[in-house]
C-alpha atoms as a PDB file:
ATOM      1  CA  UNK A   1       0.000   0.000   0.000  1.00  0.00           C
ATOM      2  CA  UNK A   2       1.051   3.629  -0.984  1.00  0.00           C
ATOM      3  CA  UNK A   3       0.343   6.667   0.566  1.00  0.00           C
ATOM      4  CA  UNK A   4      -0.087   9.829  -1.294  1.00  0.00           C
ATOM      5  CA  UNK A   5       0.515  13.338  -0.194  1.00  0.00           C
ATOM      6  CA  UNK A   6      -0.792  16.582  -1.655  1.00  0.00           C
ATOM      7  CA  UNK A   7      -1.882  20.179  -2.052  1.00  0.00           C
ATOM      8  CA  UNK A   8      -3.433  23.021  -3.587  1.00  0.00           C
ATOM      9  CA  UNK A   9      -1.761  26.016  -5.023  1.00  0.00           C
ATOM     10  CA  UNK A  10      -1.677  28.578  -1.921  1.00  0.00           C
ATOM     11  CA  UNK A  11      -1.381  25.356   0.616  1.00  0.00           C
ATOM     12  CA  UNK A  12      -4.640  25.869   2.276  1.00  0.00           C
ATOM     13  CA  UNK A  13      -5.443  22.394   1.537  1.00  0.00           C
ATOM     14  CA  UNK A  14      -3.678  19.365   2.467  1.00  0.00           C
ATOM     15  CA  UNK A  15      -4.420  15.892   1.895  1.00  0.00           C
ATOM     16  CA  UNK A  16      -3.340  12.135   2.072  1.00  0.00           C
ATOM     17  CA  UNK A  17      -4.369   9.032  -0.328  1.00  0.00           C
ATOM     18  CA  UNK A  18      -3.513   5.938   1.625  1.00  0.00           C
ATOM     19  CA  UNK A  19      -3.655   2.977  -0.940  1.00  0.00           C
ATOM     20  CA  UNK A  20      -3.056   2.592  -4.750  1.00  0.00           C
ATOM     21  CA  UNK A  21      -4.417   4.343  -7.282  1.00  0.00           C
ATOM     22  CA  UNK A  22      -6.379   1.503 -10.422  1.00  0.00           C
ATOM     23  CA  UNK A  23      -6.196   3.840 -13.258  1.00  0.00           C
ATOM     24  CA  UNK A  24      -4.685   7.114 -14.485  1.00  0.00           C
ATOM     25  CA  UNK A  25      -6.690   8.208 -17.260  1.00  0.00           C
ATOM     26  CA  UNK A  26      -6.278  11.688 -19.273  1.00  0.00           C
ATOM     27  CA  UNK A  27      -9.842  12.818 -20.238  1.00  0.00           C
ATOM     28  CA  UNK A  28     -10.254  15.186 -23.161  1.00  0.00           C
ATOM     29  CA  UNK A  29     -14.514  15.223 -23.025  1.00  0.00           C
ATOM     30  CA  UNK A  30     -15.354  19.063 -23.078  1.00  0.00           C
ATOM     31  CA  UNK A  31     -16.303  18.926 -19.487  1.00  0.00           C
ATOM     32  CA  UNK A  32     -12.710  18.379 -18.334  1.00  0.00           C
ATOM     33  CA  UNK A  33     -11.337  20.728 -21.117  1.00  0.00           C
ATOM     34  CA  UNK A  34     -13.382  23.781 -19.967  1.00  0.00           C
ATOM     35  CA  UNK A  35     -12.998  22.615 -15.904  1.00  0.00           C
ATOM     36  CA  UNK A  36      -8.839  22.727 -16.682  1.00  0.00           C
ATOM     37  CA  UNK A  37      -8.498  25.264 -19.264  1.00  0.00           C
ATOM     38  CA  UNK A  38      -6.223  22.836 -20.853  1.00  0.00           C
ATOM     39  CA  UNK A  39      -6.457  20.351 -23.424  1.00  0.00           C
ATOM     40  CA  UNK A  40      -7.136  17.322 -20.767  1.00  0.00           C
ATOM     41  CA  UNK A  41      -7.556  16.574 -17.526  1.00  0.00           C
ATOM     42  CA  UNK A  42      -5.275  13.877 -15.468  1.00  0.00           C
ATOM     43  CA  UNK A  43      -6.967  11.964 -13.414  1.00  0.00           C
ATOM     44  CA  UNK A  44      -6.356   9.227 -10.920  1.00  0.00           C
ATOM     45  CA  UNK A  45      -8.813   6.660  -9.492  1.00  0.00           C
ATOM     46  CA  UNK A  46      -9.180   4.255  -6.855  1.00  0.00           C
ATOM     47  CA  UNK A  47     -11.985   2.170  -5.565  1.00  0.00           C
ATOM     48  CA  UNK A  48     -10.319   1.246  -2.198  1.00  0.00           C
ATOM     49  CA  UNK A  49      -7.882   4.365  -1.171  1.00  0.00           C
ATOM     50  CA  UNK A  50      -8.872   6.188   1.450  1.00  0.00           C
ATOM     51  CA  UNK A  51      -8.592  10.274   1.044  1.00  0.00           C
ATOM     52  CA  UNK A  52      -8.102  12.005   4.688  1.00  0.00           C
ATOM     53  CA  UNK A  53      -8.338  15.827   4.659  1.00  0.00           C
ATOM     54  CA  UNK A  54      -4.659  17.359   7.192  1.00  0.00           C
ATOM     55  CA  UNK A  55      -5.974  20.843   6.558  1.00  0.00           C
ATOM     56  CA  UNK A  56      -8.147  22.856   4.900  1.00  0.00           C
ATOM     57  CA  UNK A  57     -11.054  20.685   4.894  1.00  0.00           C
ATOM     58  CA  UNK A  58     -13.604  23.801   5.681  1.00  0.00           C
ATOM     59  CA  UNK A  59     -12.042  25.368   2.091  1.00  0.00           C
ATOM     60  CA  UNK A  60     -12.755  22.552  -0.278  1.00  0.00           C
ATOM     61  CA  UNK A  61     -15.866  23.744  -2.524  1.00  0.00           C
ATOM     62  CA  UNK A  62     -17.265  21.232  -5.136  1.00  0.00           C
ATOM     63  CA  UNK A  63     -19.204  21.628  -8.272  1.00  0.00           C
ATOM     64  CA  UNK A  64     -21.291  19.268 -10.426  1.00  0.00           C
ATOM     65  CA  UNK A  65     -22.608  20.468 -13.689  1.00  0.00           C
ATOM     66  CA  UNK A  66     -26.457  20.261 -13.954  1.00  0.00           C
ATOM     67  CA  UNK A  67     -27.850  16.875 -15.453  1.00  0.00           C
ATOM     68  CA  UNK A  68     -24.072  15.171 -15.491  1.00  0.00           C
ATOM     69  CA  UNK A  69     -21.971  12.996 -13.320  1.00  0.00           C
ATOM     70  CA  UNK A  70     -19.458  15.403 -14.198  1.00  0.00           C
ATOM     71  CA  UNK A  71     -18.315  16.741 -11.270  1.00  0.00           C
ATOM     72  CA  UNK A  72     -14.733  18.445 -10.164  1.00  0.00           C
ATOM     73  CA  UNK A  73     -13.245  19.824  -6.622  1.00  0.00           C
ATOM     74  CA  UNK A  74     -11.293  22.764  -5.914  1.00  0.00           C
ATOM     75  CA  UNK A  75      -9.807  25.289  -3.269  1.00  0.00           C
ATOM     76  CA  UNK A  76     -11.862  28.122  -2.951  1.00  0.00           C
ATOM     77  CA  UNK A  77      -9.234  30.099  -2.071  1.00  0.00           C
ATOM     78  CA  UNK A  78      -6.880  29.505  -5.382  1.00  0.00           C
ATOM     79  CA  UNK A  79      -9.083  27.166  -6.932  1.00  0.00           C
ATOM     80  CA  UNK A  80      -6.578  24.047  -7.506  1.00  0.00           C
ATOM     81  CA  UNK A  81      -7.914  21.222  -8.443  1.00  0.00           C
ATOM     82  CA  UNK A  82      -8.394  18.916  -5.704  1.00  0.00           C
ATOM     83  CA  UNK A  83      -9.997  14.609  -4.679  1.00  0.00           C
ATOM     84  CA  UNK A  84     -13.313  14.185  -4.673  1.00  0.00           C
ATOM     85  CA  UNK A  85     -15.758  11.099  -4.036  1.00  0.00           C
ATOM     86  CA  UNK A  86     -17.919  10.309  -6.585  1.00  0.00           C
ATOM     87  CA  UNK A  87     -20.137   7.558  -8.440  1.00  0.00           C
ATOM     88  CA  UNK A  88     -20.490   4.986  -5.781  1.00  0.00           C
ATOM     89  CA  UNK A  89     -17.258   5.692  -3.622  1.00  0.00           C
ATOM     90  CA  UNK A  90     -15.294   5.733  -6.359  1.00  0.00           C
ATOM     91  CA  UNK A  91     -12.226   8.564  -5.517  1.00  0.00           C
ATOM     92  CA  UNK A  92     -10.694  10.667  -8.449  1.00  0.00           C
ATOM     93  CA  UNK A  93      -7.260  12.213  -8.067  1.00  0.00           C
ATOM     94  CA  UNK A  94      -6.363  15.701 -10.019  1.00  0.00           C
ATOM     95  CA  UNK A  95      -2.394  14.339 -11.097  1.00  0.00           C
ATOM     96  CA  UNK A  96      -1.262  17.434 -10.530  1.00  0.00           C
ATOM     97  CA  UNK A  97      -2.721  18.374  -7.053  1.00  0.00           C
ATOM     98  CA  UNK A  98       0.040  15.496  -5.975  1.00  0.00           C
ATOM     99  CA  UNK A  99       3.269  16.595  -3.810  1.00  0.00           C
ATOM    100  CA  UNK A 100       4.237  13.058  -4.067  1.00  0.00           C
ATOM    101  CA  UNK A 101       5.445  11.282  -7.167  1.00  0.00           C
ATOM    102  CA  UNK A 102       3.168   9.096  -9.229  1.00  0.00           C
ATOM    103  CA  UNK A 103       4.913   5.973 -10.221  1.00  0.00           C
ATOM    104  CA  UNK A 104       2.279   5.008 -12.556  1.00  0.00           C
ATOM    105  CA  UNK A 105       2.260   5.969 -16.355  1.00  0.00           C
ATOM    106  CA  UNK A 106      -1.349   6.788 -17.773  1.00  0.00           C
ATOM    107  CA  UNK A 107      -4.044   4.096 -18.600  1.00  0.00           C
ATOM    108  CA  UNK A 108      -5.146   5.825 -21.209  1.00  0.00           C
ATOM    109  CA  UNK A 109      -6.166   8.419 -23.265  1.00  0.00           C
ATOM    110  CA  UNK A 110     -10.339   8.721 -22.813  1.00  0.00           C
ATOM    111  CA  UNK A 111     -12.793  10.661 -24.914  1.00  0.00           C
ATOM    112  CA  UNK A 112     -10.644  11.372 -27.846  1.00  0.00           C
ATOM    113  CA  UNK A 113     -13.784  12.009 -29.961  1.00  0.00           C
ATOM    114  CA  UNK A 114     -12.958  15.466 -28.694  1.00  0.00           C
ATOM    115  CA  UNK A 115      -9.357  15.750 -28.053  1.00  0.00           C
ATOM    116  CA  UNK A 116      -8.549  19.542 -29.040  1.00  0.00           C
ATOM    117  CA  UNK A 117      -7.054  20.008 -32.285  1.00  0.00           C
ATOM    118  CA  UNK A 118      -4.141  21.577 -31.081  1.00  0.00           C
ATOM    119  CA  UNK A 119      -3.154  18.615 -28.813  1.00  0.00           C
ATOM    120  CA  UNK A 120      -0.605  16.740 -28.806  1.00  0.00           C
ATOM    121  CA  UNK A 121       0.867  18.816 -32.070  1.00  0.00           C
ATOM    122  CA  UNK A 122       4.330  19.380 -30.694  1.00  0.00           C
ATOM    123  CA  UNK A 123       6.948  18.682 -33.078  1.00  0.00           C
ATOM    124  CA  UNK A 124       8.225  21.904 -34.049  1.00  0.00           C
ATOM    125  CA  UNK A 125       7.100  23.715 -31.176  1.00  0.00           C
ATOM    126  CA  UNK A 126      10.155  25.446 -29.532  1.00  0.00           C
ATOM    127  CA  UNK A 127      10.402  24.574 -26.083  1.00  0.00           C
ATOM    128  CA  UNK A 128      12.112  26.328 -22.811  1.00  0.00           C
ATOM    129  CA  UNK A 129      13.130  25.067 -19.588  1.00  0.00           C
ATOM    130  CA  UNK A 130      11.577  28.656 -17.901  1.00  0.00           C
ATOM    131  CA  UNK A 131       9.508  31.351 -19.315  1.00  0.00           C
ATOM    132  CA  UNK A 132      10.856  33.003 -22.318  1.00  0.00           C
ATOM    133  CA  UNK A 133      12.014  36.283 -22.528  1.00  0.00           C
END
C-alpha cells in the first residue's frame, strides 16, 4: 500500500491518499477541457484508497454540472484542483494536485472524440526550460 501526499496552489489544503491508485486516465470530453483550461484533464482513481483531509477541509468547494456525473473539486481560495468522491465511492485524483510522485504511467487516453485540435501537435514547437524572454 502507498500513501499519497498533496496540495493546492496557496497550501490551504492538504491531503493524504492511503492505498493505490487503479487507473490514471487523461480525459479530453469538453467537461474536463473547460474545468482545466487545458487540453485534458489527469486523473487518478481508486476504488479502495482512502482520502483524509490534514488541513483545509472547511475550504474545499465542489461543483457538479447540472444533469451530469461530471463533477470536479477545488480550493476556494486559489481554486486548484483537488480529490473528490464520486459515483459509488469511487475517488478521483487531479495528477497534478500530488506533492508526491506518481509511479504510474497513464491508462489511457479517454474521450478522444474530442481531443482539441491543437493537442498533442508538438513537433516543431520550440520549447524552454523557464519562461521566455
Amino acid at each position: 500500500m502507498t500513501d499519497h501526499f498533496g496540495s493546492c496552489l496557496c497550501g490551504t489544503v492538504r491531503f493524504e491518499v492511503q492505498g493505490n491508485f487503479d487507473s490514471f486516465y487523461l480525459c479530453h470530453c469538453r467537461h474536463c477541457q473547460k474545468d482545466t483550461g487545458s487540453a485534458h484533464a489527469a486523473n487518478l482513481f481508486a476504488q479502495s484508497a482512502k482520502l483524509t483531509w490534514l488541513a483545509g477541509a472547511d475550504a474545499v468547494n465542489s461543483f457538479t454540472l447540472p444533469d451530469t456525473s461530471h463533477n470536479k473539486s477545488f480550493c476556494k481560495l486559489c481554486g486548484s484542483a483537488l480529490p473528490s468522491i464520486q459515483l459509488a465511492g469511487l475517488l478521483v485524483v487531479p495528477a497534478g494536485c500530488l506533492d508526491t510522485e506518481v509511479s504510474m504511467l497513464p491508462t489511457a487516453h479517454i474521450f478522444t472524440s474530442s481531443k482539441a485540435p491543437w493537442d498533442g501537435v508538438f513537433g516543431e514547437v520550440p520549447t524552454f526550460e523557464k519562461l521566455p524572454e
